[in-house]
C-alpha atoms as a PDB file:
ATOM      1  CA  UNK A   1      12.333  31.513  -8.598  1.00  0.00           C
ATOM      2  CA  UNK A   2      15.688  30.295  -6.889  1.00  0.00           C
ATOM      3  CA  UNK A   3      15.969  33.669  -4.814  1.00  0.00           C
ATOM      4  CA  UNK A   4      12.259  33.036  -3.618  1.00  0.00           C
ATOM      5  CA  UNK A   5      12.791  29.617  -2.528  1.00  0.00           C
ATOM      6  CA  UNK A   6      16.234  30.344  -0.991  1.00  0.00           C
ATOM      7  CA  UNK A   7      14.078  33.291   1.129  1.00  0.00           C
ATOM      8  CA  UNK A   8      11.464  30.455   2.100  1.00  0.00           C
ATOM      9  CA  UNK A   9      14.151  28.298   3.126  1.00  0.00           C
ATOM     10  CA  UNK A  10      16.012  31.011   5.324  1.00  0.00           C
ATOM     11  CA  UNK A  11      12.894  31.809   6.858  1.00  0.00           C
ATOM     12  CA  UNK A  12      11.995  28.401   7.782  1.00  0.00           C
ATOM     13  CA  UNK A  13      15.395  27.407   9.392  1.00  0.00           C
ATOM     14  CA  UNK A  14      15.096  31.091  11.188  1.00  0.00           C
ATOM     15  CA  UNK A  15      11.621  29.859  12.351  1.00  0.00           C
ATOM     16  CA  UNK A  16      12.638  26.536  13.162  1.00  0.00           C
ATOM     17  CA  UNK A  17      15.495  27.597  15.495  1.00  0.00           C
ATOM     18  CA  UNK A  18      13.657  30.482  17.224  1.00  0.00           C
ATOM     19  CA  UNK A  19      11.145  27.805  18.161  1.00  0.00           C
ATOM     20  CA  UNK A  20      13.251  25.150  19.217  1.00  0.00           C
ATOM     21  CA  UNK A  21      16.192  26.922  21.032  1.00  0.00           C
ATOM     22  CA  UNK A  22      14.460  27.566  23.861  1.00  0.00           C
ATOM     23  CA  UNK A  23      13.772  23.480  24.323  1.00  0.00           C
ATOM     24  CA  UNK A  24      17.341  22.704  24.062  1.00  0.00           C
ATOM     25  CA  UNK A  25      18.563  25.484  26.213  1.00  0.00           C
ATOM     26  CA  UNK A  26      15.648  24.284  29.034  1.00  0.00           C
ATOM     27  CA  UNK A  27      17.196  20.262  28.278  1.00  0.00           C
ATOM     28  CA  UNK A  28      21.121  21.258  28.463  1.00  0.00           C
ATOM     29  CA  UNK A  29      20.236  22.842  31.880  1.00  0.00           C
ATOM     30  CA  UNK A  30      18.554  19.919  33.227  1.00  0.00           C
ATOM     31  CA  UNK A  31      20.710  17.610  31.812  1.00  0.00           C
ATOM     32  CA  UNK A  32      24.026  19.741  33.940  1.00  0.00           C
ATOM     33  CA  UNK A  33      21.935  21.431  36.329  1.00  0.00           C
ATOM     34  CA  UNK A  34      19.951  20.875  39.134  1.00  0.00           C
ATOM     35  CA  UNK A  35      16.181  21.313  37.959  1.00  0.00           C
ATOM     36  CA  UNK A  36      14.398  21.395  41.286  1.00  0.00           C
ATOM     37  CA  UNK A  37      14.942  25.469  41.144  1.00  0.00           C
ATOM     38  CA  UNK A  38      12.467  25.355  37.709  1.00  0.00           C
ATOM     39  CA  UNK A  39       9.126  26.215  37.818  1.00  0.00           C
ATOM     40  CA  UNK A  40       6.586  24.093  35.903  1.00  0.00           C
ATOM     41  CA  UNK A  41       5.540  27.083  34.119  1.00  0.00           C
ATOM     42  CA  UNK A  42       9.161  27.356  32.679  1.00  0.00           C
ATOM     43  CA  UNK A  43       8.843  23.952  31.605  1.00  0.00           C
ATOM     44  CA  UNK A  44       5.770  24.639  29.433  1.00  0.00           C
ATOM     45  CA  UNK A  45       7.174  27.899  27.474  1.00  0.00           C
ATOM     46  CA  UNK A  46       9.696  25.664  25.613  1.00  0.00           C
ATOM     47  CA  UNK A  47       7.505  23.059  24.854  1.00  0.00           C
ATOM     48  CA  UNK A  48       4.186  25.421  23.665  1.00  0.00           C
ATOM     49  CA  UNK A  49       7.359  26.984  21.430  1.00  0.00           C
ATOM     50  CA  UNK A  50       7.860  23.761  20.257  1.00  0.00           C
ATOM     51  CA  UNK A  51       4.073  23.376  19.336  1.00  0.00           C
ATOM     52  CA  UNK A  52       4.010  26.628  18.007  1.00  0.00           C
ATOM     53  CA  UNK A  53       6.633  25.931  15.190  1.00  0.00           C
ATOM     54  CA  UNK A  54       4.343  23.055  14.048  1.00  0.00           C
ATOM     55  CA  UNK A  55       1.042  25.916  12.809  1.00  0.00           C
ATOM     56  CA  UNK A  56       4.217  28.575  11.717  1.00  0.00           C
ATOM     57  CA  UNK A  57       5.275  25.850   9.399  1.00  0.00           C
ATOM     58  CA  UNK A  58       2.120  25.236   7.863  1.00  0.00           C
ATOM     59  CA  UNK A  59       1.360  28.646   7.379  1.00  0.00           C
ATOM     60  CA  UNK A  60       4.413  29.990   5.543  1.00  0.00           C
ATOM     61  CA  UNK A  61       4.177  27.007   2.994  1.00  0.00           C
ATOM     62  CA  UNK A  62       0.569  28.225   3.000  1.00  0.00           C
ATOM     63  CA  UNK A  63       1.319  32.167   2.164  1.00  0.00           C
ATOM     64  CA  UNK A  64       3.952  30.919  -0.297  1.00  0.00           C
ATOM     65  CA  UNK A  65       1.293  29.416  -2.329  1.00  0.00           C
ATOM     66  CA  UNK A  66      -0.896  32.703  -4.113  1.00  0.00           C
ATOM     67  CA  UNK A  67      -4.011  30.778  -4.923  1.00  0.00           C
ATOM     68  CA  UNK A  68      -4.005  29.622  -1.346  1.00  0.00           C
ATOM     69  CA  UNK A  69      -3.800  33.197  -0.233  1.00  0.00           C
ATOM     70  CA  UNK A  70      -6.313  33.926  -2.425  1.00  0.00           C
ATOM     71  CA  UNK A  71      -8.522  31.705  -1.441  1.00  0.00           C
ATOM     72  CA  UNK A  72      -8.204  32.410   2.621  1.00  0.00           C
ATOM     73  CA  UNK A  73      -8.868  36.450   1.541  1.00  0.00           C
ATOM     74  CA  UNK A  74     -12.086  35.274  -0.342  1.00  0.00           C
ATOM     75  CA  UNK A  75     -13.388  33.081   2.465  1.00  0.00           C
ATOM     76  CA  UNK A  76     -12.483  35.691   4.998  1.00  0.00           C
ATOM     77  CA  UNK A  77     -14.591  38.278   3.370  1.00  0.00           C
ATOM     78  CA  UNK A  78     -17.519  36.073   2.927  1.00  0.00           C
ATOM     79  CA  UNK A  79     -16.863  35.098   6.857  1.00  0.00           C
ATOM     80  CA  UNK A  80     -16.896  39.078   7.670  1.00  0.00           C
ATOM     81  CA  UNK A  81     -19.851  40.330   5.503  1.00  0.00           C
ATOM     82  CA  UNK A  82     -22.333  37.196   6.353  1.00  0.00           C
END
Protein backbone atom coordinates (compact mmCIF):
# COMPACT_ATOMS: atom_id res chain seq x y z
CA UNK A 1 0.00 0.00 0.00
CA UNK A 2 2.82 2.60 0.97
CA UNK A 3 4.92 1.69 -2.27
CA UNK A 4 1.63 2.33 -4.36
CA UNK A 5 0.90 5.59 -2.93
CA UNK A 6 4.58 6.71 -2.91
CA UNK A 7 4.35 5.72 -7.01
CA UNK A 8 1.06 7.95 -7.21
CA UNK A 9 2.76 10.64 -5.51
CA UNK A 10 6.00 10.54 -7.78
CA UNK A 11 3.90 10.51 -10.66
CA UNK A 12 1.88 13.40 -9.75
CA UNK A 13 4.81 15.78 -8.81
CA UNK A 14 6.47 14.36 -12.30
CA UNK A 15 3.13 15.45 -13.92
CA UNK A 16 2.82 18.52 -12.14
CA UNK A 17 6.28 19.86 -13.12
CA UNK A 18 6.23 18.70 -16.77
CA UNK A 19 3.09 20.81 -16.99
CA UNK A 20 4.06 23.77 -15.28
CA UNK A 21 7.79 24.26 -16.27
CA UNK A 22 7.13 25.45 -19.36
CA UNK A 23 4.91 28.54 -17.65
CA UNK A 24 7.69 29.51 -15.47
CA UNK A 25 10.38 29.23 -18.01
CA UNK A 26 7.91 31.53 -20.56
CA UNK A 27 7.44 34.11 -17.06
CA UNK A 28 11.36 34.20 -16.05
CA UNK A 29 11.96 35.28 -19.71
CA UNK A 30 9.54 37.99 -19.71
CA UNK A 31 10.18 39.01 -16.47
CA UNK A 32 14.46 39.52 -17.71
CA UNK A 33 13.82 39.62 -21.25
CA UNK A 34 12.43 41.60 -23.75
CA UNK A 35 9.03 39.85 -24.83
CA UNK A 36 8.20 41.78 -27.97
CA UNK A 37 10.35 38.90 -29.96
CA UNK A 38 7.39 36.20 -28.59
CA UNK A 39 4.82 35.10 -30.62
CA UNK A 40 1.28 34.86 -29.18
CA UNK A 41 1.22 31.34 -30.11
CA UNK A 42 4.23 30.77 -27.68
CA UNK A 43 2.30 32.39 -25.13
CA UNK A 44 -0.59 29.89 -25.36
CA UNK A 45 1.60 26.48 -25.25
CA UNK A 46 2.50 27.20 -21.57
CA UNK A 47 -0.69 28.15 -20.52
CA UNK A 48 -2.89 25.11 -22.49
CA UNK A 49 0.09 23.00 -20.44
CA UNK A 50 -1.06 24.56 -17.57
CA UNK A 51 -4.76 23.56 -18.36
CA UNK A 52 -3.74 20.33 -19.33
CA UNK A 53 -2.31 19.33 -15.82
CA UNK A 54 -5.78 20.19 -14.39
CA UNK A 55 -7.76 16.77 -16.61
CA UNK A 56 -4.08 14.67 -15.98
CA UNK A 57 -4.78 15.18 -12.35
CA UNK A 58 -8.15 14.03 -12.31
CA UNK A 59 -7.50 11.16 -14.25
CA UNK A 60 -4.63 9.46 -12.41
CA UNK A 61 -6.62 9.78 -9.04
CA UNK A 62 -9.30 8.31 -11.32
CA UNK A 63 -7.17 5.08 -12.66
CA UNK A 64 -5.89 4.71 -9.09
CA UNK A 65 -9.30 3.93 -7.98
CA UNK A 66 -10.24 0.01 -9.58
CA UNK A 67 -13.97 0.29 -9.27
CA UNK A 68 -13.68 3.57 -11.09
CA UNK A 69 -11.78 1.84 -13.82
CA UNK A 70 -14.16 -0.60 -13.81
CA UNK A 71 -16.83 1.27 -14.19
CA UNK A 72 -15.39 3.62 -17.28
CA UNK A 73 -14.52 -0.09 -19.13
CA UNK A 74 -18.25 -1.10 -18.55
CA UNK A 75 -19.72 2.16 -19.82
CA UNK A 76 -17.30 2.21 -22.67
CA UNK A 77 -18.42 -1.09 -23.94
CA UNK A 78 -22.03 -0.33 -23.65
CA UNK A 79 -21.02 3.17 -25.54
CA UNK A 80 -19.21 0.91 -28.39
CA UNK A 81 -21.76 -1.96 -28.89
CA UNK A 82 -25.08 0.42 -28.78
Amino acid sequence: MEITLAKMVSLLIFVWLLAWTPYVILSTWIMFFNAKGLSPVLGVIPTVCCKISAGANALLYGLRYSNLLCQYTIISIMVIYS
